[in-house]
C-alpha atoms as a PDB file:
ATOM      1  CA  UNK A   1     -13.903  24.021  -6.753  1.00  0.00           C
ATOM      2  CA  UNK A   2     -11.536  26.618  -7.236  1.00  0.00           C
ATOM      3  CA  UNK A   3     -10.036  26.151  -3.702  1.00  0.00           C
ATOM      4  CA  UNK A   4     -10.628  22.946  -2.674  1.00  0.00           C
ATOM      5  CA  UNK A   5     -10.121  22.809   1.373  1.00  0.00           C
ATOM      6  CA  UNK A   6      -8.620  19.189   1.095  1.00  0.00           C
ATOM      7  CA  UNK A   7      -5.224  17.764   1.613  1.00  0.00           C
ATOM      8  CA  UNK A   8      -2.954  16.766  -1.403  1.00  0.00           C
ATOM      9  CA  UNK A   9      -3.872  13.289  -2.453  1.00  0.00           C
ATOM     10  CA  UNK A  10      -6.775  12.935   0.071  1.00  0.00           C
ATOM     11  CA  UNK A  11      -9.455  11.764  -2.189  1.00  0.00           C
ATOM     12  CA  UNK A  12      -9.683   8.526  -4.165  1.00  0.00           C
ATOM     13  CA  UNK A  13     -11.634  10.280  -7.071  1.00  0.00           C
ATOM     14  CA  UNK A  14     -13.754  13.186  -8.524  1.00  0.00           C
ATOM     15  CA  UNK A  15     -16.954  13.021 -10.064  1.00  0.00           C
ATOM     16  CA  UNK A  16     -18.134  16.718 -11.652  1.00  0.00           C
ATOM     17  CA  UNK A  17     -21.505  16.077 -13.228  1.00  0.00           C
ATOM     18  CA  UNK A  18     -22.943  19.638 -14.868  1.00  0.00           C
ATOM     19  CA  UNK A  19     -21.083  21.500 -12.145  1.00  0.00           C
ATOM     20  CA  UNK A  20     -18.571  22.602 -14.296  1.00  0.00           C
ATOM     21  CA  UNK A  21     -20.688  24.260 -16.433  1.00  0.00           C
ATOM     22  CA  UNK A  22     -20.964  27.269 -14.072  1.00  0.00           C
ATOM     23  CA  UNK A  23     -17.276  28.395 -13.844  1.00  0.00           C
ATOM     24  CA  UNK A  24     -15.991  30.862 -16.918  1.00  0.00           C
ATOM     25  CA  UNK A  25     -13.464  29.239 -19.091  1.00  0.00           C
ATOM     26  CA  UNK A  26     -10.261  31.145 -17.382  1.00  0.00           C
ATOM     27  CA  UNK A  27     -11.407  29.206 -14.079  1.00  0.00           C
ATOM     28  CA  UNK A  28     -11.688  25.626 -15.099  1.00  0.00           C
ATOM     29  CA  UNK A  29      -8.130  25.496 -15.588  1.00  0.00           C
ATOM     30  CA  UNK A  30      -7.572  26.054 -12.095  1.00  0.00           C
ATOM     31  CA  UNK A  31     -10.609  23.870 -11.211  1.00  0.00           C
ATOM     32  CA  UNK A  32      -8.892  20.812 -13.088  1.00  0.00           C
ATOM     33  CA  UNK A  33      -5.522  21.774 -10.885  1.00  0.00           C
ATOM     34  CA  UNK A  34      -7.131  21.652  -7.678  1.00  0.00           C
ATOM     35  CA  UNK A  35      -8.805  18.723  -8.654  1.00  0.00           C
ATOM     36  CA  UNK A  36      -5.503  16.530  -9.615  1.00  0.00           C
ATOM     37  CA  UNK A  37      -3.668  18.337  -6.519  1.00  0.00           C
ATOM     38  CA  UNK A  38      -6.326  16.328  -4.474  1.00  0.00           C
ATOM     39  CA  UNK A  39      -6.969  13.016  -6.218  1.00  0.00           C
ATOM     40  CA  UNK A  40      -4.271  10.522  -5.702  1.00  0.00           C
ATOM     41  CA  UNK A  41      -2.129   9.042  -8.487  1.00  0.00           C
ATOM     42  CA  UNK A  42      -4.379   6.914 -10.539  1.00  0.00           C
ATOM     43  CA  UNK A  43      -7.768   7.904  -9.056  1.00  0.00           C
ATOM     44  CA  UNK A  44     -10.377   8.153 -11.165  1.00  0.00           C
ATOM     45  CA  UNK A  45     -12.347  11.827 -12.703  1.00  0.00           C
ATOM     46  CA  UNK A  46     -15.514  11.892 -14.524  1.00  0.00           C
ATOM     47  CA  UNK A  47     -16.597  15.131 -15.945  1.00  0.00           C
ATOM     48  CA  UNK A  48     -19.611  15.537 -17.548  1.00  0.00           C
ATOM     49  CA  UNK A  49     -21.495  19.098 -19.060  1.00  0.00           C
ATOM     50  CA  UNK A  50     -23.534  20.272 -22.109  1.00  0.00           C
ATOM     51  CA  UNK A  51     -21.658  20.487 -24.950  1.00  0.00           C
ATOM     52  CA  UNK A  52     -21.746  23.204 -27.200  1.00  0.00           C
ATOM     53  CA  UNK A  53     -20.300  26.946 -27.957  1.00  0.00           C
ATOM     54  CA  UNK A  54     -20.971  29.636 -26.184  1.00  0.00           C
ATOM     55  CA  UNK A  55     -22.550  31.027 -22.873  1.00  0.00           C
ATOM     56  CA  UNK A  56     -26.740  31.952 -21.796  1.00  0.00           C
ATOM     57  CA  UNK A  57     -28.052  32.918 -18.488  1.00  0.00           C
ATOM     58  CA  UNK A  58     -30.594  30.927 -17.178  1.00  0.00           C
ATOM     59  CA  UNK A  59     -33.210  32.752 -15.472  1.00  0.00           C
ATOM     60  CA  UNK A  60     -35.116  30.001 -14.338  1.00  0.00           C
ATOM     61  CA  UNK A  61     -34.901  26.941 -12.794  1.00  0.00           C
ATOM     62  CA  UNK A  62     -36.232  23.382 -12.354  1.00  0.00           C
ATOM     63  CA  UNK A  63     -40.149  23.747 -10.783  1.00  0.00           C
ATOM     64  CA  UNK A  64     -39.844  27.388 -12.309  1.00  0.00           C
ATOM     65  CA  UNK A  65     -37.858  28.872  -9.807  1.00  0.00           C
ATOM     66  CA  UNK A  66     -36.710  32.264 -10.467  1.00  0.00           C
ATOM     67  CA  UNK A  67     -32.271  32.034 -11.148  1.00  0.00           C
ATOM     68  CA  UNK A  68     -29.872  34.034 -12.478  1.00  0.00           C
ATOM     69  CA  UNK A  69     -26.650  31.778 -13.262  1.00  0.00           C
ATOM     70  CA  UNK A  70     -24.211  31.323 -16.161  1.00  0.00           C
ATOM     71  CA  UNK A  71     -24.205  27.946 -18.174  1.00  0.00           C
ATOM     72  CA  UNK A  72     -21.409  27.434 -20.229  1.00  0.00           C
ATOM     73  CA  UNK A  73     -21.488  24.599 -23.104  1.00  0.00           C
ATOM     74  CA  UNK A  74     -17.894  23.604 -24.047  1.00  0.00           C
ATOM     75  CA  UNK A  75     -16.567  20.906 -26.681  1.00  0.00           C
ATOM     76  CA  UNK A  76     -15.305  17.496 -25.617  1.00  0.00           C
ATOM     77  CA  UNK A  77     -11.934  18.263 -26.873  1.00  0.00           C
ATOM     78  CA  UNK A  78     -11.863  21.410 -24.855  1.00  0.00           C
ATOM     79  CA  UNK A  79     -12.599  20.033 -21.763  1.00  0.00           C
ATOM     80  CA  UNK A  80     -10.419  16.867 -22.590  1.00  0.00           C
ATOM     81  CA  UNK A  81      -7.016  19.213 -23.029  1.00  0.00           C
ATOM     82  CA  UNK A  82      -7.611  20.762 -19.660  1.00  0.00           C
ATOM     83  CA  UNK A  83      -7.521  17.725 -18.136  1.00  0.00           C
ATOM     84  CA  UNK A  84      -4.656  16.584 -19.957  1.00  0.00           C
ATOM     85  CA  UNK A  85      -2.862  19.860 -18.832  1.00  0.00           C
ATOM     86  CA  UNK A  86      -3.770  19.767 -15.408  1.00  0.00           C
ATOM     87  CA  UNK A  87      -2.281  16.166 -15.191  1.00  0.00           C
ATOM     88  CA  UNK A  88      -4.624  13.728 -15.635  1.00  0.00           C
ATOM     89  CA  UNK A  89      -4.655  11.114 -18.853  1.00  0.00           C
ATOM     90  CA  UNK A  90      -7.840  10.808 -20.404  1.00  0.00           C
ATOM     91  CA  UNK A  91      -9.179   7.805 -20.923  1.00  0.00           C
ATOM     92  CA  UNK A  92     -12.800   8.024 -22.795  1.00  0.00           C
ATOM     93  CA  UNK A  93     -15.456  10.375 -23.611  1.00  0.00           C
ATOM     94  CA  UNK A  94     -19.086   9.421 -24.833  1.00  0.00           C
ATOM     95  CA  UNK A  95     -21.372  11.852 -25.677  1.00  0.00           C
ATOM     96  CA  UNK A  96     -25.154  12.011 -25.725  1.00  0.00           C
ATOM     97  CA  UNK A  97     -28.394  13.516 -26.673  1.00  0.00           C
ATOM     98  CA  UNK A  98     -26.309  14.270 -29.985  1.00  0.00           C
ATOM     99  CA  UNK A  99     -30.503  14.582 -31.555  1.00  0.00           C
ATOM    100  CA  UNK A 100     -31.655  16.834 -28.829  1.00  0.00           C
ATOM    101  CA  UNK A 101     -31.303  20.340 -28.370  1.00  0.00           C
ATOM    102  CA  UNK A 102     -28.702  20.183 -25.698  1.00  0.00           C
ATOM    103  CA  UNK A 103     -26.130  17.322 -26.261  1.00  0.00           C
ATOM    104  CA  UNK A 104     -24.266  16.343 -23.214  1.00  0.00           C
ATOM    105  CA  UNK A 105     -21.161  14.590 -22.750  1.00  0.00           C
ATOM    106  CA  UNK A 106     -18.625  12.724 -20.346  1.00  0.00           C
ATOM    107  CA  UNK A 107     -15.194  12.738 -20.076  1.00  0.00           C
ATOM    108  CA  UNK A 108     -13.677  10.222 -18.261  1.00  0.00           C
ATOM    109  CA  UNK A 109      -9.855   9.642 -17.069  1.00  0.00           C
ATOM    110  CA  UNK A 110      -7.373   9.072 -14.234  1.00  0.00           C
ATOM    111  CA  UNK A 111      -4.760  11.118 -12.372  1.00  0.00           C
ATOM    112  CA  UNK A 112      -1.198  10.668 -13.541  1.00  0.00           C
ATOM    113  CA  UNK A 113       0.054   9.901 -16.913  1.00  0.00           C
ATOM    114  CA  UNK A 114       0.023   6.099 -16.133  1.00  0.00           C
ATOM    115  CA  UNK A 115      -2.275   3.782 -14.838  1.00  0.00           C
ATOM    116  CA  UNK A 116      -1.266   2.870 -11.980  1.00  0.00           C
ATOM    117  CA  UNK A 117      -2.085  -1.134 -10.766  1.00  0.00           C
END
């Protein structure tokens, strides 16, 4: 994500479901750039992660698989201004689980500061 191999404006949207939630907060910046260098004007992005403060290493995965990764949990807002900086207009968020012990949520907007028709 951090060098996407893809041509400016060669895809129609992105969808980043809990993917996100693996790069360190100095690299989503440049995540959310390559991602609006490749969308084209008005293509969709839907983000979605755990929300939260803070960082934990998982050890272990789904099934019990032995893991060691970084999860990062990040606040709507947060995630929501990168976007905005990197280009894209945000459009709605809806978050979930809100009563569980990991809330997720979803950010959803387009590339460019205008819809385009």
């Amino acid at each position: 994500m951090t060098e996407l191999a893809l041509g400016d404006g060669s895809v129609a949207g992105v969808v980043a479901f809990w993917s996100l939630i693996h790069v360190p907060d100095e690299g989503v910046p440049g995540v959310f750039r390559q991602f609006r260098r490749v969308v084209r004007d008005g293509g969709p992005i839907m983000v979605g992660f755990h929300v939260g403060d803070g960082s934990r290493v998982k050890t272990q995965g789904y099934g019990g698989h032995p893991m060691k990764v970084h999860v990062h949990r990040r606040r709507p807002e947060r995630v929501a201004a990168w976007m905005r900086d990197a280009g894209f207009t945000v459009h709605a968020e809806m978050r979930m689980g809100l009563d569980q012990g990991l809330p997720g949520a979803i950010v959803f907007g387009y590339a460019g500061r205008e819809l385009l028709s």
